[in-house]
PDB file of N, CA and C in Angstrom:
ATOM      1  N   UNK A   1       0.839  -1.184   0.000  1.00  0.00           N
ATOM      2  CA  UNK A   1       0.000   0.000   0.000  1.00  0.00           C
ATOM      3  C   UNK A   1       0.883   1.246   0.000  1.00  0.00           C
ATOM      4  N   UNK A   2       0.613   2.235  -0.788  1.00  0.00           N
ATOM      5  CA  UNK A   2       1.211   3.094  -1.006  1.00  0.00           C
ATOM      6  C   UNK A   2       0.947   4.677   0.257  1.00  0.00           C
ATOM      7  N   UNK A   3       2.216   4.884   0.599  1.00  0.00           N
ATOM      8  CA  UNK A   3       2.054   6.223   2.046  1.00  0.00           C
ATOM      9  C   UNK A   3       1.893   7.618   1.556  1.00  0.00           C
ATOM     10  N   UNK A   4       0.929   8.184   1.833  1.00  0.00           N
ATOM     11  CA  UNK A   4       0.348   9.229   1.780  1.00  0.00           C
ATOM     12  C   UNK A   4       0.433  10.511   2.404  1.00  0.00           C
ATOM     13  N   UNK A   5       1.158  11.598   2.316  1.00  0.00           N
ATOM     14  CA  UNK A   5       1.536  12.109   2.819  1.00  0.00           C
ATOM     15  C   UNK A   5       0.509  13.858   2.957  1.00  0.00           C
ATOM     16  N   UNK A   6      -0.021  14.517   4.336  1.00  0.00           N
ATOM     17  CA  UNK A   6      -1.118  15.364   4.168  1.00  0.00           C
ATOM     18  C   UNK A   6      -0.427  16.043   4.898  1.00  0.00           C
ATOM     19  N   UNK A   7      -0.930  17.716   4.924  1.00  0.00           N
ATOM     20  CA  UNK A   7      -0.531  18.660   5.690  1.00  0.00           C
ATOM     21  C   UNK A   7      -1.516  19.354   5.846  1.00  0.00           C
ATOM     22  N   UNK A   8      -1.877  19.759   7.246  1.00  0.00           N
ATOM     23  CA  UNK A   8      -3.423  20.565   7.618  1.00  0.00           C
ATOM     24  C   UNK A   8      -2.967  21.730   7.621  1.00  0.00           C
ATOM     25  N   UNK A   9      -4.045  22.100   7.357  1.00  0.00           N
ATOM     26  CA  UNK A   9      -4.616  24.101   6.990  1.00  0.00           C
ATOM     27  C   UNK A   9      -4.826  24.524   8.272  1.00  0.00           C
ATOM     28  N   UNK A  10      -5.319  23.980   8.786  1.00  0.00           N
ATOM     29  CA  UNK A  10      -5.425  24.515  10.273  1.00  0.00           C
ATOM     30  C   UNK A  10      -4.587  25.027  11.157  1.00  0.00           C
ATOM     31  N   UNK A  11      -4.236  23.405  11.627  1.00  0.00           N
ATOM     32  CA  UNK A  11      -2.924  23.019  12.648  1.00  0.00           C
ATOM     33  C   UNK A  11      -1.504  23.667  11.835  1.00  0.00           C
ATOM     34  N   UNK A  12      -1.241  22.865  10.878  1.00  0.00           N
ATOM     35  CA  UNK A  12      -0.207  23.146  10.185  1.00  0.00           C
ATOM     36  C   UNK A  12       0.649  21.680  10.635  1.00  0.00           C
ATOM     37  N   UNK A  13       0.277  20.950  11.133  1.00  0.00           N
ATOM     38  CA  UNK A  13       0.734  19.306  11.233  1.00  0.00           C
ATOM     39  C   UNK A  13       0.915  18.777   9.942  1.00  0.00           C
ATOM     40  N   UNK A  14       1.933  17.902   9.674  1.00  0.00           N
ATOM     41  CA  UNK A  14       1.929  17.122   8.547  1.00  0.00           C
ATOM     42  C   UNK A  14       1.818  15.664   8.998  1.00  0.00           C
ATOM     43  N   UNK A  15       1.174  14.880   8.292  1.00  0.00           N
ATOM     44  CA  UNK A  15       1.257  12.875   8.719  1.00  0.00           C
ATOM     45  C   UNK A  15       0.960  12.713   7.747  1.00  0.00           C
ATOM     46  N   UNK A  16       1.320  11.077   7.548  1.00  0.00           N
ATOM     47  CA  UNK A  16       1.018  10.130   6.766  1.00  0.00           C
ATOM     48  C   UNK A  16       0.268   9.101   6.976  1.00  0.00           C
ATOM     49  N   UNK A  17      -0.476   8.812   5.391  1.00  0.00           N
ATOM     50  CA  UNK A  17      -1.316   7.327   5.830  1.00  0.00           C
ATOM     51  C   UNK A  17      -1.115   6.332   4.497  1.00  0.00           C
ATOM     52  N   UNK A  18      -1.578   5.054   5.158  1.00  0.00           N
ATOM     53  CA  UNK A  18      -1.508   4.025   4.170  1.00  0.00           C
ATOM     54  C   UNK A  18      -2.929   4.082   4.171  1.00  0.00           C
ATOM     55  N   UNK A  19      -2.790   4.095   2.683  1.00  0.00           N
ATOM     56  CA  UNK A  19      -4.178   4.230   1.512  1.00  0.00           C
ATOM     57  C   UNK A  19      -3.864   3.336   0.237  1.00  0.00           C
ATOM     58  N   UNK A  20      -4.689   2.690  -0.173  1.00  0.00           N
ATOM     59  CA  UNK A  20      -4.816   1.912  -1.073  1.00  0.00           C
ATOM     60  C   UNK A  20      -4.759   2.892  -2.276  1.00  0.00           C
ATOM     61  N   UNK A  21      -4.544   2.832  -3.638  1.00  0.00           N
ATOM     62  CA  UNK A  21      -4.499   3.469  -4.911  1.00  0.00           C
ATOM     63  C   UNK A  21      -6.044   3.784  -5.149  1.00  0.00           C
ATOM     64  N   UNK A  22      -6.922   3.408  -4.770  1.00  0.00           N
ATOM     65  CA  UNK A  22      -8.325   3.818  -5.063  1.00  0.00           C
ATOM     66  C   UNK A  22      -9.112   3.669  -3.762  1.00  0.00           C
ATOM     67  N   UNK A  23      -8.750   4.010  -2.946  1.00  0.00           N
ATOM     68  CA  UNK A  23      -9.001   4.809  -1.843  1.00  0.00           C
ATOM     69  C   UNK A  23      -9.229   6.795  -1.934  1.00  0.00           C
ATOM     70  N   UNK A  24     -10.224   6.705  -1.762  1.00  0.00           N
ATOM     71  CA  UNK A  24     -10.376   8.098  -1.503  1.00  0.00           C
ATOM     72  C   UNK A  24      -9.690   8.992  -0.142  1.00  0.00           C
ATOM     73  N   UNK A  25      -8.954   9.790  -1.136  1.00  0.00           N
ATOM     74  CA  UNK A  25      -8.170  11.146  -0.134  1.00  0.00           C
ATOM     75  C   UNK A  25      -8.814  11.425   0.860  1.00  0.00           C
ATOM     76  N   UNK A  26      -7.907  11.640   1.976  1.00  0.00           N
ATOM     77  CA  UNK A  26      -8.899  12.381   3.094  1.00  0.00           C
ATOM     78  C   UNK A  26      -8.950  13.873   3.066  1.00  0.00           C
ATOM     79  N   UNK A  27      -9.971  14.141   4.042  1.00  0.00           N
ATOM     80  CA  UNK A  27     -10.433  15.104   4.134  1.00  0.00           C
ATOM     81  C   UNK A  27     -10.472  16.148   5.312  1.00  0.00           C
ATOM     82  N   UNK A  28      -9.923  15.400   6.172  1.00  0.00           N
ATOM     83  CA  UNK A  28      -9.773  16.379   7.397  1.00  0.00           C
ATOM     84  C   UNK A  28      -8.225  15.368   8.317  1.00  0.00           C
ATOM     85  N   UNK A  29      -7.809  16.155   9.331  1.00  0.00           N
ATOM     86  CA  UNK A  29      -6.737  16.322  10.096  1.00  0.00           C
ATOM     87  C   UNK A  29      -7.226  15.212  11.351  1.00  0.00           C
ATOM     88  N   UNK A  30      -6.146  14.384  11.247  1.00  0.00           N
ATOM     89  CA  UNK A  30      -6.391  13.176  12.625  1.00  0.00           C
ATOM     90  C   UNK A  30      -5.975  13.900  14.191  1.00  0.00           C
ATOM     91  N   UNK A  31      -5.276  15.055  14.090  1.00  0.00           N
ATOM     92  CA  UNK A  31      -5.103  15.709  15.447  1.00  0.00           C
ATOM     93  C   UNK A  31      -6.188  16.582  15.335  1.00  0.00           C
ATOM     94  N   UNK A  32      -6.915  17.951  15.018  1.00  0.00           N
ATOM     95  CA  UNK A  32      -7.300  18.461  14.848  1.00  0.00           C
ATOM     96  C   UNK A  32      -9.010  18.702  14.170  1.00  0.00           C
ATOM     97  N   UNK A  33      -8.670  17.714  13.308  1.00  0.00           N
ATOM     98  CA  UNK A  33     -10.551  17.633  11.652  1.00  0.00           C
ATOM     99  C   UNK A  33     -10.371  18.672  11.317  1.00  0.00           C
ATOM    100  N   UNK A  34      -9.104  19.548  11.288  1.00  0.00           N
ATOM    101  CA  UNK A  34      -8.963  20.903  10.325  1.00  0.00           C
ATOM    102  C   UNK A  34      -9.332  20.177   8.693  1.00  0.00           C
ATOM    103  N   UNK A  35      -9.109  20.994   7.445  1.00  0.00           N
ATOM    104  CA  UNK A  35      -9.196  20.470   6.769  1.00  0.00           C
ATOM    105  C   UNK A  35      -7.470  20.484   6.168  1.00  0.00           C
ATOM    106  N   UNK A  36      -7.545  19.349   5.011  1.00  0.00           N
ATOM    107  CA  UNK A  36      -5.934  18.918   4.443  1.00  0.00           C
ATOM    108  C   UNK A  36      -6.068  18.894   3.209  1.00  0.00           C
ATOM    109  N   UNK A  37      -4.835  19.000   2.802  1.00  0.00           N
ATOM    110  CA  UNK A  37      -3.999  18.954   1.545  1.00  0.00           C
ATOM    111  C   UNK A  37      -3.250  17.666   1.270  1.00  0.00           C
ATOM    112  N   UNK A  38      -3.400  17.073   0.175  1.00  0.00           N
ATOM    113  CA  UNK A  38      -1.834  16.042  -0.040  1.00  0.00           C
ATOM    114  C   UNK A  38      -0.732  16.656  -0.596  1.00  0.00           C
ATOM    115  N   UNK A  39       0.253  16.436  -0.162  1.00  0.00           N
ATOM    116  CA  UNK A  39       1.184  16.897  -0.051  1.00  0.00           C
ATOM    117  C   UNK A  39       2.194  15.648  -1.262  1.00  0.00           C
ATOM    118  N   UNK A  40       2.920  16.492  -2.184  1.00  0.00           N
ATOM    119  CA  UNK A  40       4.139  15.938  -3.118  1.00  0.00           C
ATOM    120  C   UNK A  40       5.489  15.313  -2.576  1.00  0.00           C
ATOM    121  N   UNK A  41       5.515  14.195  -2.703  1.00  0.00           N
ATOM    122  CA  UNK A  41       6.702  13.795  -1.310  1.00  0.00           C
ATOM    123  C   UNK A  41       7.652  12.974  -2.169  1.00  0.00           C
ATOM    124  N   UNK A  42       9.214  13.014  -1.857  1.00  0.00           N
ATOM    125  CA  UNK A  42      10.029  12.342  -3.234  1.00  0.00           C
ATOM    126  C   UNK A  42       9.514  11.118  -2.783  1.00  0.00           C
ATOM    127  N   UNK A  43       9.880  10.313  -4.258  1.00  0.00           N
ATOM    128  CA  UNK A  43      10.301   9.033  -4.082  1.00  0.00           C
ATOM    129  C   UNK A  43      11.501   8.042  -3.345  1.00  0.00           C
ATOM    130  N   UNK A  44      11.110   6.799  -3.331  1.00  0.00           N
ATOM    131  CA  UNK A  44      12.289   6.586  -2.132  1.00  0.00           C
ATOM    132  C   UNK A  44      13.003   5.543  -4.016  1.00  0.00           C
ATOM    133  N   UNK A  45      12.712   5.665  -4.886  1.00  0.00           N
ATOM    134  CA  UNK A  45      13.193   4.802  -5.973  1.00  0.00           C
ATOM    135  C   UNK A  45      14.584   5.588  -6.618  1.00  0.00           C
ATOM    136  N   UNK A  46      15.523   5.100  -6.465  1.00  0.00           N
ATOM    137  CA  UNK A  46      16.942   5.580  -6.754  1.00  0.00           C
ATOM    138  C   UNK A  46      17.128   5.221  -8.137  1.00  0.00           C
ATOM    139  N   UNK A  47      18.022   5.536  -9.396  1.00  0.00           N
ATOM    140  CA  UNK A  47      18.457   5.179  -9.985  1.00  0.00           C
ATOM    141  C   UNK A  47      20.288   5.476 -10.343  1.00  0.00           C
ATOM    142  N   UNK A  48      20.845   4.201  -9.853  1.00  0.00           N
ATOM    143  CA  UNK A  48      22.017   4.696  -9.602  1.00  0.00           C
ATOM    144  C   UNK A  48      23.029   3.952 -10.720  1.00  0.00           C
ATOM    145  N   UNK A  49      24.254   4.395 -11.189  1.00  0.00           N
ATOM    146  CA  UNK A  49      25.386   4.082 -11.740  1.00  0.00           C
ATOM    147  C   UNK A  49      25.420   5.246 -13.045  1.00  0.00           C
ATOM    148  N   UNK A  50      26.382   4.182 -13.888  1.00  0.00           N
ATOM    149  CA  UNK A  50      26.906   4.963 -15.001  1.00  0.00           C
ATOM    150  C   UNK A  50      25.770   5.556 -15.979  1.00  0.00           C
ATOM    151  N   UNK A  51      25.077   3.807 -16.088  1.00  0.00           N
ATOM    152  CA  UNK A  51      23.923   3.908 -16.984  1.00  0.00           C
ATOM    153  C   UNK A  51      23.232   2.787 -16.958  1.00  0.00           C
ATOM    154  N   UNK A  52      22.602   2.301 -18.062  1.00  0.00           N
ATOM    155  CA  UNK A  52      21.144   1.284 -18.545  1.00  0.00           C
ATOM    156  C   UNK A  52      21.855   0.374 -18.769  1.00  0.00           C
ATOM    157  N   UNK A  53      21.656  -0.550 -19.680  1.00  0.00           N
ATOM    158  CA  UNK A  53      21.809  -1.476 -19.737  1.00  0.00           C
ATOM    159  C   UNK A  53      23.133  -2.230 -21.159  1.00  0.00           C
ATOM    160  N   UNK A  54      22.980  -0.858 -21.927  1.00  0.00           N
ATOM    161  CA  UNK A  54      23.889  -0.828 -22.680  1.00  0.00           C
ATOM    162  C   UNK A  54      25.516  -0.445 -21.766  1.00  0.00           C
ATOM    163  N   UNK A  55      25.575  -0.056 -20.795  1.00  0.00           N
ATOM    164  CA  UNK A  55      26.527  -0.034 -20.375  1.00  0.00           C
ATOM    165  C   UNK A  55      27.370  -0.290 -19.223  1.00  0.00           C
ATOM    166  N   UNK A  56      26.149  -0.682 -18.886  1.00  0.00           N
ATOM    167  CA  UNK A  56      26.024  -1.605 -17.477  1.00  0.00           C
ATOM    168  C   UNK A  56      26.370  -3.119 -17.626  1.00  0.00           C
ATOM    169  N   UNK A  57      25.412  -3.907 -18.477  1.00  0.00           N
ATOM    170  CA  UNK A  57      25.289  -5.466 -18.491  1.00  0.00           C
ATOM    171  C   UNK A  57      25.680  -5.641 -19.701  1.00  0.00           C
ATOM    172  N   UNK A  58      25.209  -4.644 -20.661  1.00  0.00           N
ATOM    173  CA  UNK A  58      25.193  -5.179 -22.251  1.00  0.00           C
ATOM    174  C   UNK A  58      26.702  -6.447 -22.381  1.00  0.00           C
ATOM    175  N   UNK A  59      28.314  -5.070 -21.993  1.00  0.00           N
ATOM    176  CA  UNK A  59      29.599  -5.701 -22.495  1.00  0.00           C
ATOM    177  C   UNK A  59      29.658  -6.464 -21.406  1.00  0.00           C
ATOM    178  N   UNK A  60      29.296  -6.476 -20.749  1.00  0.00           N
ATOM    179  CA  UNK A  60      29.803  -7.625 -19.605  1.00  0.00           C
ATOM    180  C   UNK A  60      29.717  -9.110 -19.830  1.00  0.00           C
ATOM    181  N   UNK A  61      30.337 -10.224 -19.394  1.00  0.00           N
ATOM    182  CA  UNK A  61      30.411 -11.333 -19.821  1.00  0.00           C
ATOM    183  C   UNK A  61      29.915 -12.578 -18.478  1.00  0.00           C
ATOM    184  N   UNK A  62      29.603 -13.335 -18.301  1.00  0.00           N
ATOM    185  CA  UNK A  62      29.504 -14.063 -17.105  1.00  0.00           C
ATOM    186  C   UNK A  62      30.769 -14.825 -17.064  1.00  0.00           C
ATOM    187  N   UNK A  63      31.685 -15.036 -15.660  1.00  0.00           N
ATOM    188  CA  UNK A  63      32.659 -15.548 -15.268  1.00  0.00           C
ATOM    189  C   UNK A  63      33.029 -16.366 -15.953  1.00  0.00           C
ATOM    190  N   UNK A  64      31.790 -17.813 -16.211  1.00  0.00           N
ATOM    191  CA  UNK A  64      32.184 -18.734 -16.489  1.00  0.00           C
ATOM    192  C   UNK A  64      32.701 -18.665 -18.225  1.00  0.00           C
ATOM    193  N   UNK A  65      32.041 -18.259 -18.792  1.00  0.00           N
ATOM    194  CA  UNK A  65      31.840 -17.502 -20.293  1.00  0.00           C
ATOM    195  C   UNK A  65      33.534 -17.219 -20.654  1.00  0.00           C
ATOM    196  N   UNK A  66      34.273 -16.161 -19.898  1.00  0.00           N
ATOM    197  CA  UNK A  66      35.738 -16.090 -20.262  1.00  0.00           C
ATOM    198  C   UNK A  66      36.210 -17.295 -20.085  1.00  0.00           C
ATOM    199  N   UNK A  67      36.276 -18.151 -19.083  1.00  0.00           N
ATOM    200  CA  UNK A  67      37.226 -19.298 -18.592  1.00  0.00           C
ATOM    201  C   UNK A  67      36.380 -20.440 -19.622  1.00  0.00           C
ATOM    202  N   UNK A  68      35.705 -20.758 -19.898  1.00  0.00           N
ATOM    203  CA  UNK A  68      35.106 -21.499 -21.590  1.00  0.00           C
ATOM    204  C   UNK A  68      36.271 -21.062 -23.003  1.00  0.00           C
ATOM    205  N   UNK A  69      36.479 -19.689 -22.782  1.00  0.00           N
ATOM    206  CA  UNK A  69      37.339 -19.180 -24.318  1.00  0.00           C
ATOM    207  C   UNK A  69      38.462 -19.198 -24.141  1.00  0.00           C
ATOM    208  N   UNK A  70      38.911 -18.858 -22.701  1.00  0.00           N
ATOM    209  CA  UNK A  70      40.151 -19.625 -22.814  1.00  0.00           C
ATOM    210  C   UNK A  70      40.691 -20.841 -22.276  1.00  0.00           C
ATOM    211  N   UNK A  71      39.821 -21.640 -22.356  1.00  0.00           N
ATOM    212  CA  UNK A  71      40.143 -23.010 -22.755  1.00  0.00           C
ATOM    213  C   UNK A  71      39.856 -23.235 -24.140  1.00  0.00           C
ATOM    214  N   UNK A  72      39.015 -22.824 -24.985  1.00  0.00           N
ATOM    215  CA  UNK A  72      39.571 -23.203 -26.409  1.00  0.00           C
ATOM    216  C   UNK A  72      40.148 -22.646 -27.124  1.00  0.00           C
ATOM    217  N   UNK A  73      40.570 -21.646 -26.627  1.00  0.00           N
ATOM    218  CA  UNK A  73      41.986 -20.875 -27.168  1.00  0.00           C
ATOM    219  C   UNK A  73      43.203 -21.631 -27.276  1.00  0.00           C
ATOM    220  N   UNK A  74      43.528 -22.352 -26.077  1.00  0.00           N
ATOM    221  CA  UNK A  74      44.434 -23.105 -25.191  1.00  0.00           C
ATOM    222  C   UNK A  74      45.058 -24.204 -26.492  1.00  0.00           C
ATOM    223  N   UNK A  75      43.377 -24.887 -26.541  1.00  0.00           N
ATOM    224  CA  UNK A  75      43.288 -25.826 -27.107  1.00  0.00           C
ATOM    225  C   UNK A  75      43.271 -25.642 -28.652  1.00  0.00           C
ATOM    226  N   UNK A  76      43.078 -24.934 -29.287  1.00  0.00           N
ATOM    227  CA  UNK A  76      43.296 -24.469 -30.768  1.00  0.00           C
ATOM    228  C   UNK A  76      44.931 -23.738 -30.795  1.00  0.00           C
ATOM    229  N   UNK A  77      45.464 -23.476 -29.985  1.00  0.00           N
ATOM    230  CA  UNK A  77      46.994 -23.250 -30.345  1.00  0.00           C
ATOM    231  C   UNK A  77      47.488 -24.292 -30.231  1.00  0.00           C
ATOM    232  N   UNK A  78      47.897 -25.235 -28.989  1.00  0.00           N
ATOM    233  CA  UNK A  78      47.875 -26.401 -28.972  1.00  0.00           C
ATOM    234  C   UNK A  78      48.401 -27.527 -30.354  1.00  0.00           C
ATOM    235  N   UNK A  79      46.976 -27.603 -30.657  1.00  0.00           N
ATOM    236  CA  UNK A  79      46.876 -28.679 -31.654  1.00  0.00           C
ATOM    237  C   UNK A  79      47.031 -27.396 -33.325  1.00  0.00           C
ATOM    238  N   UNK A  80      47.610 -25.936 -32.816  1.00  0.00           N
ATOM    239  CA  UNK A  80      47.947 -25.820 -34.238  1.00  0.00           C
ATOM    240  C   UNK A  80      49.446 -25.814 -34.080  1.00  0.00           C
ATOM    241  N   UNK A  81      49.732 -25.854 -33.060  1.00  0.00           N
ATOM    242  CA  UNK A  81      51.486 -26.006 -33.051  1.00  0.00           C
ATOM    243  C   UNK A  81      52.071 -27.417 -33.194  1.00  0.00           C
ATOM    244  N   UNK A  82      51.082 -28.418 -32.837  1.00  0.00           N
ATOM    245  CA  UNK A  82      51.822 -29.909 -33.210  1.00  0.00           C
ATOM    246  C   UNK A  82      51.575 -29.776 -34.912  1.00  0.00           C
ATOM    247  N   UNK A  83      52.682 -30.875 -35.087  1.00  0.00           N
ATOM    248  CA  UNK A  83      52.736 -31.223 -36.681  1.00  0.00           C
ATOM    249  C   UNK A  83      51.543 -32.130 -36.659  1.00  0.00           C
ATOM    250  N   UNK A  84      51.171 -32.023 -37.946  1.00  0.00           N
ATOM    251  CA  UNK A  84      50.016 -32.645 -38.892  1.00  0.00           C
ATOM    252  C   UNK A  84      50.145 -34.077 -38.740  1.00  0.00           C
ATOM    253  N   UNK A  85      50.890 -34.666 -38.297  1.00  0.00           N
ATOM    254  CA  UNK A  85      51.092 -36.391 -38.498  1.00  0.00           C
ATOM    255  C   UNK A  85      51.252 -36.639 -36.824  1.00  0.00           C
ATOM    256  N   UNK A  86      51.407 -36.004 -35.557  1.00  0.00           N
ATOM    257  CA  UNK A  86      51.343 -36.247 -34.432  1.00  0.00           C
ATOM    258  C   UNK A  86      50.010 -36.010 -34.280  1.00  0.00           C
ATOM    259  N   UNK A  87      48.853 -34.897 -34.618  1.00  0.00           N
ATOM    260  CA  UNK A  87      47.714 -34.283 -34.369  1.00  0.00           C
ATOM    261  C   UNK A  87      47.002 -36.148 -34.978  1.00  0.00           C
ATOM    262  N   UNK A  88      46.903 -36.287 -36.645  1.00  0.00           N
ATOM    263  CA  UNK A  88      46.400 -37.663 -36.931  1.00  0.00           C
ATOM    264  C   UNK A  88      46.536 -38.658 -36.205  1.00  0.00           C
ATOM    265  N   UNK A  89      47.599 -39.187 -35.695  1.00  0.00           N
ATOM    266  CA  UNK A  89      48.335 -39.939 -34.786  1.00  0.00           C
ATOM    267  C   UNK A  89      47.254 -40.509 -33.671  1.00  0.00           C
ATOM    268  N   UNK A  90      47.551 -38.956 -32.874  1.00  0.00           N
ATOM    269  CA  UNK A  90      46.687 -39.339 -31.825  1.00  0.00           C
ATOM    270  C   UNK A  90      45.017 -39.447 -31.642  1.00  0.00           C
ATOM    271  N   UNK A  91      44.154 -39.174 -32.797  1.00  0.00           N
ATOM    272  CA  UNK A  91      42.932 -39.124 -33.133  1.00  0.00           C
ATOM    273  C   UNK A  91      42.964 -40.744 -33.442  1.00  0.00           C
TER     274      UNK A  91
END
């Protein structure tokens, strides 16, 4: 449920309430029954780093993903540095 934040005309108190999205606004002051205002209150939703996703996750690779390429790196120099008749050989 989303917190609601009011400030009375009266008093000059500010509080909050949990109100459902289609719940109707109130209308008067829980210290007082002055009448209220809702009040514009930040968000608590951050958006933090460099950027999205292009530059965040896009180039990035998973751990295992590098240590996969170089093992067949390993393995394609390897068997291009033996001669052609040791590589047959052992197949």
């Amino acid at each position: 449920m989303p917190i609601y934040e009011y400030k009375c005309k009266k008093c000059g108190k500010e509080f909050e309430m949990f109100q459902g999205v289609a719940d109707p606004a109130a209308k008067s002051c829980k210290f007082c029954r002055g009448p209220v205002h809702k009040m514009m209150s930040l968000s608590s939703f951050h958006l933090k780093g460099s950027g999205w996703y292009a530059t965040d996750y896009g180039g990035k690779k998973a751990p295992g993903g590098e240590k996969k390429k170089e093992e067949t790196k390993s393995a394609e120099t390897t068997a291009k540095s033996e001669p052609p008749s040791k590589a047959k050989a052992e197949e």
